[in-house]
N, C-alpha and C. Protein backbone atom coordinates (compact mmCIF):
# COMPACT_ATOMS: atom_id res chain seq x y z
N UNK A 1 39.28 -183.38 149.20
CA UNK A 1 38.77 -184.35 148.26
C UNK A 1 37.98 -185.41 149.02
N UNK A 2 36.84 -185.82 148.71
CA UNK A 2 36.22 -187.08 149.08
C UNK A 2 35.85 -188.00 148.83
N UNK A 3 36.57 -189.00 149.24
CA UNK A 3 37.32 -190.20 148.67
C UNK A 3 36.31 -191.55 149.53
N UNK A 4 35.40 -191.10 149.90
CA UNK A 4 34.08 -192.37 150.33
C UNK A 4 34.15 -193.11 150.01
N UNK A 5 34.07 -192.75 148.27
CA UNK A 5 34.13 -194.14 147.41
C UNK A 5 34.20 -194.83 146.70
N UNK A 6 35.66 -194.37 147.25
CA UNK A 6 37.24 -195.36 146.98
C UNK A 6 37.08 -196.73 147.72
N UNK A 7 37.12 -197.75 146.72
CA UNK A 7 37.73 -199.23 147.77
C UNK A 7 39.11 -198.62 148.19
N UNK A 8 39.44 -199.10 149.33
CA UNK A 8 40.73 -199.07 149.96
C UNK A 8 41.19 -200.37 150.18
N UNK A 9 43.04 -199.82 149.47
CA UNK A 9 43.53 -201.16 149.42
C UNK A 9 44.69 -201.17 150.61
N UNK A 10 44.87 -202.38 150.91
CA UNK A 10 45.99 -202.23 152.81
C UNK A 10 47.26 -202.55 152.29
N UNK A 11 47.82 -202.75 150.87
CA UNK A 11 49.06 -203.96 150.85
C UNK A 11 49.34 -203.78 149.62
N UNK A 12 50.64 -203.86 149.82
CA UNK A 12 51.74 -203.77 148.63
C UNK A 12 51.03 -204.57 147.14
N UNK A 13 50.64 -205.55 147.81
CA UNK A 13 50.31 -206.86 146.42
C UNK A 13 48.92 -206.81 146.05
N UNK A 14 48.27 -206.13 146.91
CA UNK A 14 46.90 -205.49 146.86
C UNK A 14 46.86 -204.34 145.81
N UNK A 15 47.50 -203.57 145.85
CA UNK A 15 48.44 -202.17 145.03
C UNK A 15 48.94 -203.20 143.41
N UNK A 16 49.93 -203.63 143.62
CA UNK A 16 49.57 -204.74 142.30
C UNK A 16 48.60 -205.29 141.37
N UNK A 17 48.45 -206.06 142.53
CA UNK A 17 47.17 -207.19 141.89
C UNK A 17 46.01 -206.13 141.10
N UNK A 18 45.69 -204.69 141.96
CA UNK A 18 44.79 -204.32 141.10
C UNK A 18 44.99 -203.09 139.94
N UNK A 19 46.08 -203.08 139.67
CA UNK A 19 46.54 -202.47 138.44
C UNK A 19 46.67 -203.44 137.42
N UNK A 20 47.00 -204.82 137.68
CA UNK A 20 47.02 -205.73 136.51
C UNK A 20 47.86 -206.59 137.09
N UNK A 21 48.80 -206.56 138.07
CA UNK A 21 49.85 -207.51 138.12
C UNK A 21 51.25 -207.01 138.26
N UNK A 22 52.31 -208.17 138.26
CA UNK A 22 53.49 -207.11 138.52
C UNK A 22 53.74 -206.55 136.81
N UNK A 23 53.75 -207.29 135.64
CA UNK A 23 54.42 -206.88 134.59
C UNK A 23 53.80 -205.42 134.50
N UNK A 24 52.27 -205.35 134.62
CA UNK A 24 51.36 -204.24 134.12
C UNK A 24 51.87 -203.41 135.27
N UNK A 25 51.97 -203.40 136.35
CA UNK A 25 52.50 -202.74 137.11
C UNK A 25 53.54 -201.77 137.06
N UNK A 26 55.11 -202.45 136.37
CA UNK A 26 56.36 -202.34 136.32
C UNK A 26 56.02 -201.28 135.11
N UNK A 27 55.51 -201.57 133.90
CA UNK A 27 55.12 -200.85 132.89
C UNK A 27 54.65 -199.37 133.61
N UNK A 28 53.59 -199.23 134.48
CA UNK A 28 52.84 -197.80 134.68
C UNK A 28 53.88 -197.12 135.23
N UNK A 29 54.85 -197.83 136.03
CA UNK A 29 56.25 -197.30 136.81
C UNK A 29 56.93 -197.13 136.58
N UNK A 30 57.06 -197.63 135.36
CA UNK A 30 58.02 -197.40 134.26
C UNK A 30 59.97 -197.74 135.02
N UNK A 31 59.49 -199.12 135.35
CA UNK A 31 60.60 -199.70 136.41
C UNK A 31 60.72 -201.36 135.49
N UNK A 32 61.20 -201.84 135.72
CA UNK A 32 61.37 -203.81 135.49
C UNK A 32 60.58 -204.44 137.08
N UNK A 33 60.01 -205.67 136.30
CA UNK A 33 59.13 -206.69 136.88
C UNK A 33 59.86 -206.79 138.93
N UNK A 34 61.28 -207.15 138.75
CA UNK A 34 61.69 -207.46 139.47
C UNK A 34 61.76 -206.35 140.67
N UNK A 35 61.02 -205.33 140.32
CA UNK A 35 61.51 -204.19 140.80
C UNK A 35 60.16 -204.18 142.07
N UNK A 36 59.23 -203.99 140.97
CA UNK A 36 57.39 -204.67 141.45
C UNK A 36 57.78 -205.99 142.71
N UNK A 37 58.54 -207.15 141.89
CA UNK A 37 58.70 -207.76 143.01
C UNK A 37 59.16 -208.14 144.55
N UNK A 38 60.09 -207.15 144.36
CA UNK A 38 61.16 -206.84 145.53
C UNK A 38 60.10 -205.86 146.13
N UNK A 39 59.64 -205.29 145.82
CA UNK A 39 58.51 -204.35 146.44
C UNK A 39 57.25 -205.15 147.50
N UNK A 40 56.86 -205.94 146.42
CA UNK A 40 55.40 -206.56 147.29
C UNK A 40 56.73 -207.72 148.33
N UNK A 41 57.41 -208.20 148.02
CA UNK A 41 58.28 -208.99 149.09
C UNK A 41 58.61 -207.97 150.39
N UNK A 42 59.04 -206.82 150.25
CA UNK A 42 59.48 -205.80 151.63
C UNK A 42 57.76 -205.10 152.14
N UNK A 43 56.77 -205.19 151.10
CA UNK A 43 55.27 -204.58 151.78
C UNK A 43 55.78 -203.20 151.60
N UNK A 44 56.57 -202.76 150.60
CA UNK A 44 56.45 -201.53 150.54
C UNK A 44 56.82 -201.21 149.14
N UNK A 45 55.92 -200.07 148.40
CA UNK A 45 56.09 -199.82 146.77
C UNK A 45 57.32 -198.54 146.91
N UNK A 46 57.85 -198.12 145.67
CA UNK A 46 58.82 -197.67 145.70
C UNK A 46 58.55 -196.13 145.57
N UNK A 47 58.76 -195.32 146.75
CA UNK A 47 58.22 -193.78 146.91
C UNK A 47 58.21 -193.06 145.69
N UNK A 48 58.79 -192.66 145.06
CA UNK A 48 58.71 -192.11 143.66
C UNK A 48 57.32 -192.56 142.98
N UNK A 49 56.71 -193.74 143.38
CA UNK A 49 56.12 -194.21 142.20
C UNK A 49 54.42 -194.17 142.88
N UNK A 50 54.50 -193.43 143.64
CA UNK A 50 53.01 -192.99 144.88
C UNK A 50 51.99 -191.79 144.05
N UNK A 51 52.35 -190.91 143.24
CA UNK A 51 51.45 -190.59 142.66
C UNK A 51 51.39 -190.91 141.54
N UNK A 52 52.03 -191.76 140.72
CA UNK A 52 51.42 -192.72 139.37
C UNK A 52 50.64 -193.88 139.89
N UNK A 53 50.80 -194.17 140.89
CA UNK A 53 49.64 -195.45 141.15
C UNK A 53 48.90 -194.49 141.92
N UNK A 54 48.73 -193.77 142.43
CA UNK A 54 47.73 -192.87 143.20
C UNK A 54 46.18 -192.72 141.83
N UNK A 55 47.08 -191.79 140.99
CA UNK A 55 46.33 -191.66 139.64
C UNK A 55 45.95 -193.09 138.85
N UNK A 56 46.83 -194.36 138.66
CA UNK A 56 45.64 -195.27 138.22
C UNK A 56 44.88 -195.85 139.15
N UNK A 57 45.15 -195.93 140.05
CA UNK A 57 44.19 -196.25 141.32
C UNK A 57 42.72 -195.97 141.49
N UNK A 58 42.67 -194.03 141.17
CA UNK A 58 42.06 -193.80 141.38
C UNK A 58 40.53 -193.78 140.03
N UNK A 59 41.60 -194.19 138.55
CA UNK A 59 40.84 -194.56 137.77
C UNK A 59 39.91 -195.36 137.70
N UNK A 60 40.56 -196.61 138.60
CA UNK A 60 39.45 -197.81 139.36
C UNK A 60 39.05 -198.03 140.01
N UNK A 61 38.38 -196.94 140.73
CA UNK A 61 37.82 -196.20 142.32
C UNK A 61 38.26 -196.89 143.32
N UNK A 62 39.83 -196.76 142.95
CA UNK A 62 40.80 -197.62 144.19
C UNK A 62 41.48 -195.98 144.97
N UNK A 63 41.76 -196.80 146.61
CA UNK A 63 42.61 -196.01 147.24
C UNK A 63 43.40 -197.01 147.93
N UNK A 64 44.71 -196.46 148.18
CA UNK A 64 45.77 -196.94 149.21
C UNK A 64 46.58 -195.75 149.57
N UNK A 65 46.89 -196.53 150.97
CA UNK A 65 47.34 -195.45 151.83
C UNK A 65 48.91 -194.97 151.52
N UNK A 66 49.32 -193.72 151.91
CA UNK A 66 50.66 -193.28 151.32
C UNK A 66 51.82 -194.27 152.16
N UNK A 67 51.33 -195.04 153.52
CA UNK A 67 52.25 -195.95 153.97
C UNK A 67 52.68 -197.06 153.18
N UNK A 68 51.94 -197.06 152.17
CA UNK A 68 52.25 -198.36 151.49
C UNK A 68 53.66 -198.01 150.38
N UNK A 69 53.87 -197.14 150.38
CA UNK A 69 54.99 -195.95 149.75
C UNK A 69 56.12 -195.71 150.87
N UNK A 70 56.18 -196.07 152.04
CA UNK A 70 57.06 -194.99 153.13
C UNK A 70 56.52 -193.66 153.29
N UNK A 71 55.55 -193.23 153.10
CA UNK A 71 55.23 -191.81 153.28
C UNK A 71 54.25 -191.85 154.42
N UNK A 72 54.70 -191.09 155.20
CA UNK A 72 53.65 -190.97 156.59
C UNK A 72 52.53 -189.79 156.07
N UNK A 73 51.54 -190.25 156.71
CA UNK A 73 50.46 -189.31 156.38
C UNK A 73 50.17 -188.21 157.24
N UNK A 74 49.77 -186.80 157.40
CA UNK A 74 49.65 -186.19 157.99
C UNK A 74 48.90 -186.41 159.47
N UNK A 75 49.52 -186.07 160.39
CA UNK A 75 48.52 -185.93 162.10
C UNK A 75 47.16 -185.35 161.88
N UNK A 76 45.87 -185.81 161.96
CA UNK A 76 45.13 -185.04 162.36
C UNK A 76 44.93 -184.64 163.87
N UNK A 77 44.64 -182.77 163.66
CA UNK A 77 44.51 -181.91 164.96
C UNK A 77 43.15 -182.60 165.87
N UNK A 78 43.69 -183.20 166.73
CA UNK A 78 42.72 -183.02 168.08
C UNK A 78 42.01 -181.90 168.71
N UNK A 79 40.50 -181.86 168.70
CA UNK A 79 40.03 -180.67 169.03
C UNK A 79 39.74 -180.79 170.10
């Protein structure tokens, strides 16, 4: 997939802020506010919830990285 151009976002509250916020947030996650909050406080969103913000993300030619989830991203091979 090529993802050029995608803004890329670095941060938990970044991941927030551009879905709508925490309430609008908590809603797509289908989680409570506080849940959003405890999240952007540790800089990390809650793994389960990495390809529903993946997909609105990408509605708003947003990207963020799967670290922002706990998910390490694959090694690329050194040639």
């Amino acid at each position: 997939m090529n993802d050029s151009h995608f803004r890329k976002l670095s941060t938990a509250a970044a991941v927030v802020d551009a879905v709508g916020g925490t309430f609008k947030a908590a809603e797509i996650a289908d989680c409570k506010p506080p849940a959003i909050s405890n999240a952007i406080a540790r800089g990390r969103l809650p793994s389960p919830t990495f390809l529903i913000f993946e997909a609105e993300l990408a509605e708003r030619g947003l990207k963020a990285p799967p670290e922002l989830w706990g998910i390490r991203s694959p090694r690329r091979k050194r040639r």
